[in-house]
PDB file of N, CA and C in Angstrom:
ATOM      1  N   UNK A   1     152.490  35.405  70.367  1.00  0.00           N
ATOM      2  CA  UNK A   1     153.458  35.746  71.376  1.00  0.00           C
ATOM      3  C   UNK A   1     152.960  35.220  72.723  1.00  0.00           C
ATOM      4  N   UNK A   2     153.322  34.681  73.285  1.00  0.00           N
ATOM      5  CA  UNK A   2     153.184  33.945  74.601  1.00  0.00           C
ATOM      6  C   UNK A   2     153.382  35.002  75.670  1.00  0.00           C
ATOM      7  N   UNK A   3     152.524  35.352  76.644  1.00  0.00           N
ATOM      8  CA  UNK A   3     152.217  36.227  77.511  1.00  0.00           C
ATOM      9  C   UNK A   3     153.074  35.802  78.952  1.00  0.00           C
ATOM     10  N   UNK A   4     153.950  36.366  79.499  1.00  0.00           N
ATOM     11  CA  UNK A   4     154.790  36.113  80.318  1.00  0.00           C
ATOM     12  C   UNK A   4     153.759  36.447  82.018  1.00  0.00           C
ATOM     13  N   UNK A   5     154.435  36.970  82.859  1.00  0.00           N
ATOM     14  CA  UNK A   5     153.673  37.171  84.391  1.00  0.00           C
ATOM     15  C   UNK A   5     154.776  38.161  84.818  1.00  0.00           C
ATOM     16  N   UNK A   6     154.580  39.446  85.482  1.00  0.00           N
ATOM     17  CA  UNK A   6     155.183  40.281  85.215  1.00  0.00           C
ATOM     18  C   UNK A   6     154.591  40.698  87.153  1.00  0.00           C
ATOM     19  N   UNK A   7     155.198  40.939  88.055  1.00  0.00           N
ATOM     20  CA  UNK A   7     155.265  41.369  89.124  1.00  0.00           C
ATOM     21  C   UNK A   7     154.727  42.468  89.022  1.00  0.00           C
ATOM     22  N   UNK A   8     155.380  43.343  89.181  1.00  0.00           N
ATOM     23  CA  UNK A   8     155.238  44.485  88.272  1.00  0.00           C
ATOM     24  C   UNK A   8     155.691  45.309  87.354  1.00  0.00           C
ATOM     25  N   UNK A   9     155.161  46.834  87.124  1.00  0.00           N
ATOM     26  CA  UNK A   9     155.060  47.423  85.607  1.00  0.00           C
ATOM     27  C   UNK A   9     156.291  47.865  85.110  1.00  0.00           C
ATOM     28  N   UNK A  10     157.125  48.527  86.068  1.00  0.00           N
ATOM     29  CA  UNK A  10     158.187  48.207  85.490  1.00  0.00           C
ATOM     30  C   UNK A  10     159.071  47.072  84.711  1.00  0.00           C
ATOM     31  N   UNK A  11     159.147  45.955  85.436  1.00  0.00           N
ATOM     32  CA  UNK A  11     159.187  44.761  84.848  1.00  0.00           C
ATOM     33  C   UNK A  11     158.907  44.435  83.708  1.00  0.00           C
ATOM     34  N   UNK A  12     157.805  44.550  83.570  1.00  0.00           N
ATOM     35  CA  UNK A  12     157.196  44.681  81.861  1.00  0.00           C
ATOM     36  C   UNK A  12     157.328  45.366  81.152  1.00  0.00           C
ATOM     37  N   UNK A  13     157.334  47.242  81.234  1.00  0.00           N
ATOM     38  CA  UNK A  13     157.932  47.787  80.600  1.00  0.00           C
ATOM     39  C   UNK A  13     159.522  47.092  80.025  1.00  0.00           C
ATOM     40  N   UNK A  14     160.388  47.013  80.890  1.00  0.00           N
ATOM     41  CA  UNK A  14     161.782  46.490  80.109  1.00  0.00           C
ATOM     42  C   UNK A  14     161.619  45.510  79.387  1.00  0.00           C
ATOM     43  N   UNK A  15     160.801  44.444  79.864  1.00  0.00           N
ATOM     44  CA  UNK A  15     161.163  43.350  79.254  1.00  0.00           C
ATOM     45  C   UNK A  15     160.704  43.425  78.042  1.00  0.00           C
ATOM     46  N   UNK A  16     159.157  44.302  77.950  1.00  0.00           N
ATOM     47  CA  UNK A  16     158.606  44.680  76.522  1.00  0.00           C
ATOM     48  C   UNK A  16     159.620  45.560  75.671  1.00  0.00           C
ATOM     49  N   UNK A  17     160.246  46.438  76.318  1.00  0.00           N
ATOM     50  CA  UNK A  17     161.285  47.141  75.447  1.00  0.00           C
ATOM     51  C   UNK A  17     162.086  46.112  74.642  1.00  0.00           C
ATOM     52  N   UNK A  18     162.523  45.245  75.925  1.00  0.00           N
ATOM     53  CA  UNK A  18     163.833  44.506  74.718  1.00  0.00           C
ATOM     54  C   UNK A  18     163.218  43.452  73.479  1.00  0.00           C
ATOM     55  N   UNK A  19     161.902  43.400  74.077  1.00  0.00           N
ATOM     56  CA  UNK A  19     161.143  42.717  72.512  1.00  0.00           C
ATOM     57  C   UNK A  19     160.580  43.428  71.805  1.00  0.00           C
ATOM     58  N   UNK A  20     161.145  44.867  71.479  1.00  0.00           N
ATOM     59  CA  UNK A  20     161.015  45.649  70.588  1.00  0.00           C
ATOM     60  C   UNK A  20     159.652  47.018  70.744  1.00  0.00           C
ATOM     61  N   UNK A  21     158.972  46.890  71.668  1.00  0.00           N
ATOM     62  CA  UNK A  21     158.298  47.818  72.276  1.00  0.00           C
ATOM     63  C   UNK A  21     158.733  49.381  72.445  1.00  0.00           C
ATOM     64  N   UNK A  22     159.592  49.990  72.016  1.00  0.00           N
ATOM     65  CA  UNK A  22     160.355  50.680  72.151  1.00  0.00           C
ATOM     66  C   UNK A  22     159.582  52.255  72.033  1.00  0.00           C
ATOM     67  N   UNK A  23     158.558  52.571  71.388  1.00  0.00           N
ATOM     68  CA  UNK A  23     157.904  53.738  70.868  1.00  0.00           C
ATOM     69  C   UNK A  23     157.075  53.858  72.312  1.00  0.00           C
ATOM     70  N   UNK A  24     157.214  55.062  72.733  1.00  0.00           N
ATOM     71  CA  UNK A  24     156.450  55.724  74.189  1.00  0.00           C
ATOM     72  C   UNK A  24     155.084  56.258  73.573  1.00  0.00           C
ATOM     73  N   UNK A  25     153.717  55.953  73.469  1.00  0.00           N
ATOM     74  CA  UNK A  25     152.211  56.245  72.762  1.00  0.00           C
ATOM     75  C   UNK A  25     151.698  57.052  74.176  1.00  0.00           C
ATOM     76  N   UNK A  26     151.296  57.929  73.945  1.00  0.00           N
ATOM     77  CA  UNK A  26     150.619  59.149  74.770  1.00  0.00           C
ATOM     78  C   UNK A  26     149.196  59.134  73.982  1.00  0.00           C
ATOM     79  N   UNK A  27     147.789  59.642  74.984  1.00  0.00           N
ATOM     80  CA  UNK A  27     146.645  59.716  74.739  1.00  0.00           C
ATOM     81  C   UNK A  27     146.430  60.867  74.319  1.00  0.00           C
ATOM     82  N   UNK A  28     145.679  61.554  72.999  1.00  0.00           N
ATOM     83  CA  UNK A  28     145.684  62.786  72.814  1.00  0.00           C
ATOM     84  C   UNK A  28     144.282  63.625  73.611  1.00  0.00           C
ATOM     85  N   UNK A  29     144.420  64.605  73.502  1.00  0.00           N
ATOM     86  CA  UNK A  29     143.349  65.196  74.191  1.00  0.00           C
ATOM     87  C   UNK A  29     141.873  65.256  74.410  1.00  0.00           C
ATOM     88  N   UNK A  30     141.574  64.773  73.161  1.00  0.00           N
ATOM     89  CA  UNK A  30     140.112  64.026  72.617  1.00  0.00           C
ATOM     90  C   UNK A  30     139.946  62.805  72.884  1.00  0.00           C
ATOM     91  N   UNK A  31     140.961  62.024  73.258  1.00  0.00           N
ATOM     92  CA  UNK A  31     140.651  60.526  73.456  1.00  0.00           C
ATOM     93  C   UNK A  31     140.095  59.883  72.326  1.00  0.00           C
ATOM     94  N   UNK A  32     140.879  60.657  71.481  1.00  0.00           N
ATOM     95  CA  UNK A  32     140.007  59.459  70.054  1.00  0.00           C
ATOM     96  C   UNK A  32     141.467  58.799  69.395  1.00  0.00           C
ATOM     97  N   UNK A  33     142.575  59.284  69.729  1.00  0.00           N
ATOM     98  CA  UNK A  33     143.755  58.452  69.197  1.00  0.00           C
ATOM     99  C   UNK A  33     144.658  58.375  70.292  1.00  0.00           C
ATOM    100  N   UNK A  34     146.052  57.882  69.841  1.00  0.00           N
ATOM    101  CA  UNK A  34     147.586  57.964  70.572  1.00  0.00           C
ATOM    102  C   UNK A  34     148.362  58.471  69.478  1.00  0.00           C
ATOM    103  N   UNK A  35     149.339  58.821  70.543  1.00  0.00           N
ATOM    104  CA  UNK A  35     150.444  59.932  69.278  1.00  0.00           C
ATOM    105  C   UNK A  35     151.729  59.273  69.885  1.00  0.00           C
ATOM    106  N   UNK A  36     152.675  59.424  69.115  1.00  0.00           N
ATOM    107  CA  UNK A  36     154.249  58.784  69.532  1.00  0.00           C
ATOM    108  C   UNK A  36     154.326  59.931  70.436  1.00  0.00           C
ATOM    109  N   UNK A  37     155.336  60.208  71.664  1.00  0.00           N
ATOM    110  CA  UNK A  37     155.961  61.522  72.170  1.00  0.00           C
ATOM    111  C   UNK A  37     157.219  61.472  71.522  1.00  0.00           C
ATOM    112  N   UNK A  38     157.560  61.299  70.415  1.00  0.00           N
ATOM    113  CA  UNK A  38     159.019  61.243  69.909  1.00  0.00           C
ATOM    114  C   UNK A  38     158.889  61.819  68.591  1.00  0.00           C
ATOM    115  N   UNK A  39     157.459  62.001  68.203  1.00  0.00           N
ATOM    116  CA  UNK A  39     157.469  62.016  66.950  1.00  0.00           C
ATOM    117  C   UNK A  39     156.186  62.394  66.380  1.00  0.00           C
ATOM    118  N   UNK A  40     156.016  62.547  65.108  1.00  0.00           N
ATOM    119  CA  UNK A  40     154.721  63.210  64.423  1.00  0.00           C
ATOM    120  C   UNK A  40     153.637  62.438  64.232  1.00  0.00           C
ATOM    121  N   UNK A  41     153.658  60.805  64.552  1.00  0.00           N
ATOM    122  CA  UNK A  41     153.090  59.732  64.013  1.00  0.00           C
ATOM    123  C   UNK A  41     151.585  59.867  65.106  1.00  0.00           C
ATOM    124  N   UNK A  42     150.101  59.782  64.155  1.00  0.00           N
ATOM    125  CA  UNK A  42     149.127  59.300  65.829  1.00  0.00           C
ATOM    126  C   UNK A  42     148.590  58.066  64.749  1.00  0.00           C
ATOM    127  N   UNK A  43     147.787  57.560  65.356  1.00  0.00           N
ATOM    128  CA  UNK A  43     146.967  56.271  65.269  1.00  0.00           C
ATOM    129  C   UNK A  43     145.891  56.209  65.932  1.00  0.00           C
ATOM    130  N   UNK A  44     144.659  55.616  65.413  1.00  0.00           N
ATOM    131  CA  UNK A  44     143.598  55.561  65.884  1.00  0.00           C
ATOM    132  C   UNK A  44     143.336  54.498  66.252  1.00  0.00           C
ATOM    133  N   UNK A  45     142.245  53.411  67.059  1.00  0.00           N
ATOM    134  CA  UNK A  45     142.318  52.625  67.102  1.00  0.00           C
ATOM    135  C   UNK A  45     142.106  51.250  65.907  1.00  0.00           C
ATOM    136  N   UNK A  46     141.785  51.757  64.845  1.00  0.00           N
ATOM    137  CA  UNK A  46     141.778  51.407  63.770  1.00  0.00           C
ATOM    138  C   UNK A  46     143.132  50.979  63.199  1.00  0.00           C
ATOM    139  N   UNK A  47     143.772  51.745  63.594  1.00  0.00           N
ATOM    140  CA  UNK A  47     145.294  51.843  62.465  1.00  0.00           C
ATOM    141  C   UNK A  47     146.566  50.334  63.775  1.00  0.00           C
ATOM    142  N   UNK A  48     145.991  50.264  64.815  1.00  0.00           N
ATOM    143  CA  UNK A  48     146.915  49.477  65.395  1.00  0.00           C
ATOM    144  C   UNK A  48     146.526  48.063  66.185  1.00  0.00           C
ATOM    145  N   UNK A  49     147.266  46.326  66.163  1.00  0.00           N
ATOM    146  CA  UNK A  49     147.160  45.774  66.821  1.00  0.00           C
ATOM    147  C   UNK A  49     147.312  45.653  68.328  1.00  0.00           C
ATOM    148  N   UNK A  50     146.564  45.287  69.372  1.00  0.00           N
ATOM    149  CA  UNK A  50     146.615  45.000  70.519  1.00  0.00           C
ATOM    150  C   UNK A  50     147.403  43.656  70.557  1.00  0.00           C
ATOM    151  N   UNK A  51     148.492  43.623  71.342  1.00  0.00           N
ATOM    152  CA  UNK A  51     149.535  42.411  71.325  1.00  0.00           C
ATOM    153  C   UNK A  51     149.644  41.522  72.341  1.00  0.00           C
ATOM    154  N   UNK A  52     149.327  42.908  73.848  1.00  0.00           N
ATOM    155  CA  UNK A  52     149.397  42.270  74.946  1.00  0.00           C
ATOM    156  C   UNK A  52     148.818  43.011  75.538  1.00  0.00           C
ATOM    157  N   UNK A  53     148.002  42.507  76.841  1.00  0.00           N
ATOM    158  CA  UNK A  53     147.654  43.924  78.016  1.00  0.00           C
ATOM    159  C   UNK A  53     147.805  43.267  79.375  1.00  0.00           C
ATOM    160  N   UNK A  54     148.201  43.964  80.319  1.00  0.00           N
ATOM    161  CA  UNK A  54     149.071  43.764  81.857  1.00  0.00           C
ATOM    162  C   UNK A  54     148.208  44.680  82.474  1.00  0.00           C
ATOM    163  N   UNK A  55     147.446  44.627  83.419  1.00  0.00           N
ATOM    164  CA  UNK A  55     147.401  45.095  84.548  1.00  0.00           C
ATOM    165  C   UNK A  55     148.137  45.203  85.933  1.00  0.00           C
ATOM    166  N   UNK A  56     148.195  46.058  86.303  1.00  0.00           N
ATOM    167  CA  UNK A  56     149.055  46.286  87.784  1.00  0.00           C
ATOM    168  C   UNK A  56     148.449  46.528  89.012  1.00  0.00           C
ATOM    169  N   UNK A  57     147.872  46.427  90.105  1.00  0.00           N
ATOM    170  CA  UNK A  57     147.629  47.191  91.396  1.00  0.00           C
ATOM    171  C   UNK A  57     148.147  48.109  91.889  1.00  0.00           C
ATOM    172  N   UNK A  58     148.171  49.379  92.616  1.00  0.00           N
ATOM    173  CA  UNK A  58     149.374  50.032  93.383  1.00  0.00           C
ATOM    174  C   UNK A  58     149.755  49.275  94.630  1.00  0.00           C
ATOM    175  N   UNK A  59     150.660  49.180  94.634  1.00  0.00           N
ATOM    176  CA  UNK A  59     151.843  49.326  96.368  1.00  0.00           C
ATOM    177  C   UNK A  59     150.703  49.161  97.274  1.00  0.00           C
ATOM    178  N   UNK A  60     150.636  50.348  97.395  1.00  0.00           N
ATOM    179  CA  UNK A  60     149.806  50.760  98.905  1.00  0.00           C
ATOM    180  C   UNK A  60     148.508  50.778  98.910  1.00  0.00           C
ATOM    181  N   UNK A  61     148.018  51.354  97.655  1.00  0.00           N
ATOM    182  CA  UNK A  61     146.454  51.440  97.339  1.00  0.00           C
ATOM    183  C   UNK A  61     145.844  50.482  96.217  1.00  0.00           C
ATOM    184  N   UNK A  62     144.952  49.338  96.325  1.00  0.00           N
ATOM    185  CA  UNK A  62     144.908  48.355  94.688  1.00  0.00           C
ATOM    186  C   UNK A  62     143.663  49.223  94.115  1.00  0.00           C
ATOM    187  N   UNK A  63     143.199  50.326  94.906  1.00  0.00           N
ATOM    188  CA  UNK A  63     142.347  51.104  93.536  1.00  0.00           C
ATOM    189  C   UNK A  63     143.488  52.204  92.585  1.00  0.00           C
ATOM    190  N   UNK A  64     144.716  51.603  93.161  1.00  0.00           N
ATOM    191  CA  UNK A  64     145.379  52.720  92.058  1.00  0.00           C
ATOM    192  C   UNK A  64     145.587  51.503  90.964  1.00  0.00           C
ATOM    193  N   UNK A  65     145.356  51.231  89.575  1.00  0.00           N
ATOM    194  CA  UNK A  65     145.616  50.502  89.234  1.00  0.00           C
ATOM    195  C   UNK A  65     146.330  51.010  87.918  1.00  0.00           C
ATOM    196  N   UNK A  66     147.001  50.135  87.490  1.00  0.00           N
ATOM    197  CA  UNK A  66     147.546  50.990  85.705  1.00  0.00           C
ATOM    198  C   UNK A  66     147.769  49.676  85.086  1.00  0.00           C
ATOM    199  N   UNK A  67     147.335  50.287  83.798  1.00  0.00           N
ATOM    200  CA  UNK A  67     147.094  49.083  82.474  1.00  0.00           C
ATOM    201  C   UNK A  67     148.350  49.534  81.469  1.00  0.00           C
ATOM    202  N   UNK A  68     148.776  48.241  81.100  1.00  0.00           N
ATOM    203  CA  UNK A  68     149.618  48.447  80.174  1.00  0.00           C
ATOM    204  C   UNK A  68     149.067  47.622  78.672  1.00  0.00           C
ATOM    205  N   UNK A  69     149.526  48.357  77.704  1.00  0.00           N
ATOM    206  CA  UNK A  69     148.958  47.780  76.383  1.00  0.00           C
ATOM    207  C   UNK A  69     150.243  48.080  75.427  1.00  0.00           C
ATOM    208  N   UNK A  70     150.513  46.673  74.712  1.00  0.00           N
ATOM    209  CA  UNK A  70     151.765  46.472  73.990  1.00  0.00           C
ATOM    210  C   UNK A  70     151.407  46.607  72.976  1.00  0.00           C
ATOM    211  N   UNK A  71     151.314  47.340  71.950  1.00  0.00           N
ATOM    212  CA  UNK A  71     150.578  47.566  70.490  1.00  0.00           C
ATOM    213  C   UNK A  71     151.919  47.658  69.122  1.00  0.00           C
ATOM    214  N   UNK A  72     150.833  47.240  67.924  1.00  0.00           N
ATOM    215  CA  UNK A  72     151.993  47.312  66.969  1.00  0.00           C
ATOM    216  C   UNK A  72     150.808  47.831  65.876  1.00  0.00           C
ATOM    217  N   UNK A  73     152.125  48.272  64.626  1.00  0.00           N
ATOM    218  CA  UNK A  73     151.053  48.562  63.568  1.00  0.00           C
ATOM    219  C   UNK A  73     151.828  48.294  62.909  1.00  0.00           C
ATOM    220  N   UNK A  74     151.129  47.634  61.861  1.00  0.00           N
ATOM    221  CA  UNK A  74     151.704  46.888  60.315  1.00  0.00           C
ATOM    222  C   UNK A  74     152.119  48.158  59.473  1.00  0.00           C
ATOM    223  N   UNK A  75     151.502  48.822  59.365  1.00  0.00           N
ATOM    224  CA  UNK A  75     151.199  50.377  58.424  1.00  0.00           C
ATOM    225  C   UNK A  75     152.513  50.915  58.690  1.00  0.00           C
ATOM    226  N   UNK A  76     152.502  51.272  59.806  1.00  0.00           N
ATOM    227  CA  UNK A  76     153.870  52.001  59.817  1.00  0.00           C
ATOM    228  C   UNK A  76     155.011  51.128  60.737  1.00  0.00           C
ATOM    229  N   UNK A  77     154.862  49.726  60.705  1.00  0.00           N
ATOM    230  CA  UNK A  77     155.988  49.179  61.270  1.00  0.00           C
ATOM    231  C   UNK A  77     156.830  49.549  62.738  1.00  0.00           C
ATOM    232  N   UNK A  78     155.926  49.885  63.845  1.00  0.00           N
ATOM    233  CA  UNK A  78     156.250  50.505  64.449  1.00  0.00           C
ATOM    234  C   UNK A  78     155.191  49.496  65.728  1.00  0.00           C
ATOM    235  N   UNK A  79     156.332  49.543  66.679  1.00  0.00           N
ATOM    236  CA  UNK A  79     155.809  48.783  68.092  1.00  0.00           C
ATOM    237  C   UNK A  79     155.986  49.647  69.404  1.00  0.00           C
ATOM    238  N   UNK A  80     154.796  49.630  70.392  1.00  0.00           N
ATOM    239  CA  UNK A  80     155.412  50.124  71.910  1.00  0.00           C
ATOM    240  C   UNK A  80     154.240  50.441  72.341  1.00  0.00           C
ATOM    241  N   UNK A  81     154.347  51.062  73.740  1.00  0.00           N
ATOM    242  CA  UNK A  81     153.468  51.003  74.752  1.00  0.00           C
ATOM    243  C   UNK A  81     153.039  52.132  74.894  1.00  0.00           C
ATOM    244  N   UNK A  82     151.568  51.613  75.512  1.00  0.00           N
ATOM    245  CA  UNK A  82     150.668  52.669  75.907  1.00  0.00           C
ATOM    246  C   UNK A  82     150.443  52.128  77.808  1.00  0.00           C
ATOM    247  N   UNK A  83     150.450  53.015  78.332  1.00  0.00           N
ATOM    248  CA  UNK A  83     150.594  53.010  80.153  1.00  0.00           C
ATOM    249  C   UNK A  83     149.237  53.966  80.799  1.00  0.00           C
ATOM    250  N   UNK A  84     148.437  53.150  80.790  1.00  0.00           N
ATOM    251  CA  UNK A  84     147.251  54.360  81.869  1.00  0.00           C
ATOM    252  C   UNK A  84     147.063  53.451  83.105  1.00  0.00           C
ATOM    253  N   UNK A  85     147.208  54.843  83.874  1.00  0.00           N
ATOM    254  CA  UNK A  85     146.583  54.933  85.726  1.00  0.00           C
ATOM    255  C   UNK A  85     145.461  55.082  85.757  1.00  0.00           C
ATOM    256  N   UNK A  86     144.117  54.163  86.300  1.00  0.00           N
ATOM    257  CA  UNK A  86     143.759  54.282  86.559  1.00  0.00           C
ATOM    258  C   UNK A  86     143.310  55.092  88.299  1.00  0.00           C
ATOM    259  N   UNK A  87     142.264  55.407  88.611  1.00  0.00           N
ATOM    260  CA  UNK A  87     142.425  55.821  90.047  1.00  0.00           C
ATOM    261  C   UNK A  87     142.197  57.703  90.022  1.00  0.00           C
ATOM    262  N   UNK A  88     142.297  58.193  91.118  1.00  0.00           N
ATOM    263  CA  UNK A  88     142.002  59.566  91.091  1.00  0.00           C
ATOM    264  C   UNK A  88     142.148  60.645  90.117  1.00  0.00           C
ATOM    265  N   UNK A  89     143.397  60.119  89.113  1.00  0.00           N
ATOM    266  CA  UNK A  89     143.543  61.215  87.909  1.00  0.00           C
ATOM    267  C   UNK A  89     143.177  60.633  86.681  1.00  0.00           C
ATOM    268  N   UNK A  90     142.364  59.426  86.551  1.00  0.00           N
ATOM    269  CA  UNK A  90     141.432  58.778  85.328  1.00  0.00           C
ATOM    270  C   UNK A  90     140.555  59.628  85.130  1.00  0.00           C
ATOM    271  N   UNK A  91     140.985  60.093  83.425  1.00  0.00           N
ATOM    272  CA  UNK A  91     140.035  61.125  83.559  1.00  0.00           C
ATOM    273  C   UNK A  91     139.368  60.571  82.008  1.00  0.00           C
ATOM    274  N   UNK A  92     138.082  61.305  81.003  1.00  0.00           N
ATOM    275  CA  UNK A  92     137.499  61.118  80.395  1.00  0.00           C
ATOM    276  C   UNK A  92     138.111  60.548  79.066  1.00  0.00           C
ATOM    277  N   UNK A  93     139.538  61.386  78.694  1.00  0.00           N
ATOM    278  CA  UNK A  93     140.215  61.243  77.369  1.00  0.00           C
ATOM    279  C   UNK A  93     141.284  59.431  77.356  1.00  0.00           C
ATOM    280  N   UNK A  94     141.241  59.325  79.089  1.00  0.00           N
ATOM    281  CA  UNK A  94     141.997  58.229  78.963  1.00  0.00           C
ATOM    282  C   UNK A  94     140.737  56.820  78.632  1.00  0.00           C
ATOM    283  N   UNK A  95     139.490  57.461  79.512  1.00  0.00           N
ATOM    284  CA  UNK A  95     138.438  56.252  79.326  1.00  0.00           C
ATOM    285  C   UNK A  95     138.045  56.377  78.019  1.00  0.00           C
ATOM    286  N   UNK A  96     138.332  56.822  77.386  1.00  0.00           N
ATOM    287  CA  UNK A  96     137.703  56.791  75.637  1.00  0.00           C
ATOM    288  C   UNK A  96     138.873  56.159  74.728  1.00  0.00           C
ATOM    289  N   UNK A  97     139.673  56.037  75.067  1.00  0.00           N
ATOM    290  CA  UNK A  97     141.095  55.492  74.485  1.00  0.00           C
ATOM    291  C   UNK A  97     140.968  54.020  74.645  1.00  0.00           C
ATOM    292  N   UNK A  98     140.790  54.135  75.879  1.00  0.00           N
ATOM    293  CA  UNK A  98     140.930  52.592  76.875  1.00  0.00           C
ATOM    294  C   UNK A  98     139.622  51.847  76.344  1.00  0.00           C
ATOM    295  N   UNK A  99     138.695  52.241  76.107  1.00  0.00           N
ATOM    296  CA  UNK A  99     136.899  51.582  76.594  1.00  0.00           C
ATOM    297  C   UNK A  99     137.204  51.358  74.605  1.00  0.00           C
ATOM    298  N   UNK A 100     137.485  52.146  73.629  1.00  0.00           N
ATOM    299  CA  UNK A 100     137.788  51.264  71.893  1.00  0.00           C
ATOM    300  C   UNK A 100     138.664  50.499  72.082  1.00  0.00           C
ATOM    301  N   UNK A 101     139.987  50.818  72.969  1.00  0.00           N
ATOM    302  CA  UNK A 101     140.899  49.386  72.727  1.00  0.00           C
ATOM    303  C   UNK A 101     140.428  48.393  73.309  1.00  0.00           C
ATOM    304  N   UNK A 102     139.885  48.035  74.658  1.00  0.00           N
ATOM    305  CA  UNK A 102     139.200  47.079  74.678  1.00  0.00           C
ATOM    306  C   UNK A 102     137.570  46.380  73.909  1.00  0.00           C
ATOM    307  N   UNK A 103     137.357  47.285  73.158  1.00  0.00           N
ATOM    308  CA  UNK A 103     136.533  46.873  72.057  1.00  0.00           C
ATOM    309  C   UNK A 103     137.087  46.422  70.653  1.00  0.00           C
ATOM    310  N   UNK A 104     138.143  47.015  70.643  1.00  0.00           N
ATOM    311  CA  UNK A 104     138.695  46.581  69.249  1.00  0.00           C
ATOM    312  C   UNK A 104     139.583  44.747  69.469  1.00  0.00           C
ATOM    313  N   UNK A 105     139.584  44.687  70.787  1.00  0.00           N
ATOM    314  CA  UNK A 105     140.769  43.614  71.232  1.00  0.00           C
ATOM    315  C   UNK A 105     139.508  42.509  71.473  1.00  0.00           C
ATOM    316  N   UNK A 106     137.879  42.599  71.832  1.00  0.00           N
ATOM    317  CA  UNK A 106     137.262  41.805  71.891  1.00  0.00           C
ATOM    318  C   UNK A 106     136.907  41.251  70.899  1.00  0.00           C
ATOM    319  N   UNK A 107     136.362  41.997  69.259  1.00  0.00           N
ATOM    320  CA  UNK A 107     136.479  41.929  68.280  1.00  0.00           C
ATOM    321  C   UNK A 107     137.291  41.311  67.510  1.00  0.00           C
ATOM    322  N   UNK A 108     138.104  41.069  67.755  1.00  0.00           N
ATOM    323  CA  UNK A 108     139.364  40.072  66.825  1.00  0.00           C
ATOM    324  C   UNK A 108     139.315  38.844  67.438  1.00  0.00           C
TER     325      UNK A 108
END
C-alpha cells in the first residue's frame, strides 16, 4: 500500500476509513493488547499487521504529538485504527502498546 502525506490526523483518519480502516482499537488497561470499542474482539500484538503509521504535531504545542497506526488482521479479517497522544496524558499502558508495535513493525 503506498503511504500517502496527510496534513493532518483527521485527514487520515477519513481517508483511512474509506480504505477500509473502519474498526475504532482502544488500549486495554495492562497495555499488553487492543480491544475493538464496538465489540468483544482484543488482539495482541502478535495477532495483528502494522500497515501504516502517521505521526502528527499539535496546533499550538509540537510536544503534543499523536501517532496513528493502521492495522489489519488476517485471523479475523478485520482492519482499523489505533490513535495515541502522546504529551501530558501518555501514560504507561499506552507506552507498552506503542514500544511492541514498534518492535513488532521493525521485525518484519
Amino acid at each position: 500500500m503506498e503511504k500517502k502525506v496527510y496534513d493532518t490526523l483527521s485527514e487520515a483518519v477519513n481517508d483511512l476509513q474509506r480504505l477500509g480502516y473502519v474498526t475504532d482499537f482502544l488500549i486495554n488497561e495492562d497495555g499488553s493488547c487492543i480491544y475493538c470499542s464496538g465489540g468483544n474482539i482484543e488482539l495482541s500484538p502478535d495477532e495483528f499487521e502494522i500497515d501504516l503509521i502517521y505521526r502528527f504535531e499539535g496546533m499550538t504545542d509540537p510536544a503534543d504529538e499523536s501517532i496513528l497506526f493502521a492495522i489489519s488482521s488476517k485471523d479475523n479479517l478485520i482492519k482499523g485504527l489505533v490513535i495515541n497522544s502522546f504529551g501530558a496524558d501518555f501514560g504507561y499502558r499506552s507506552a507498552k502498546i506503542v514500544e511492541d508495535l514498534f518492535k513488532k513493525n521493525r521485525s518484519e
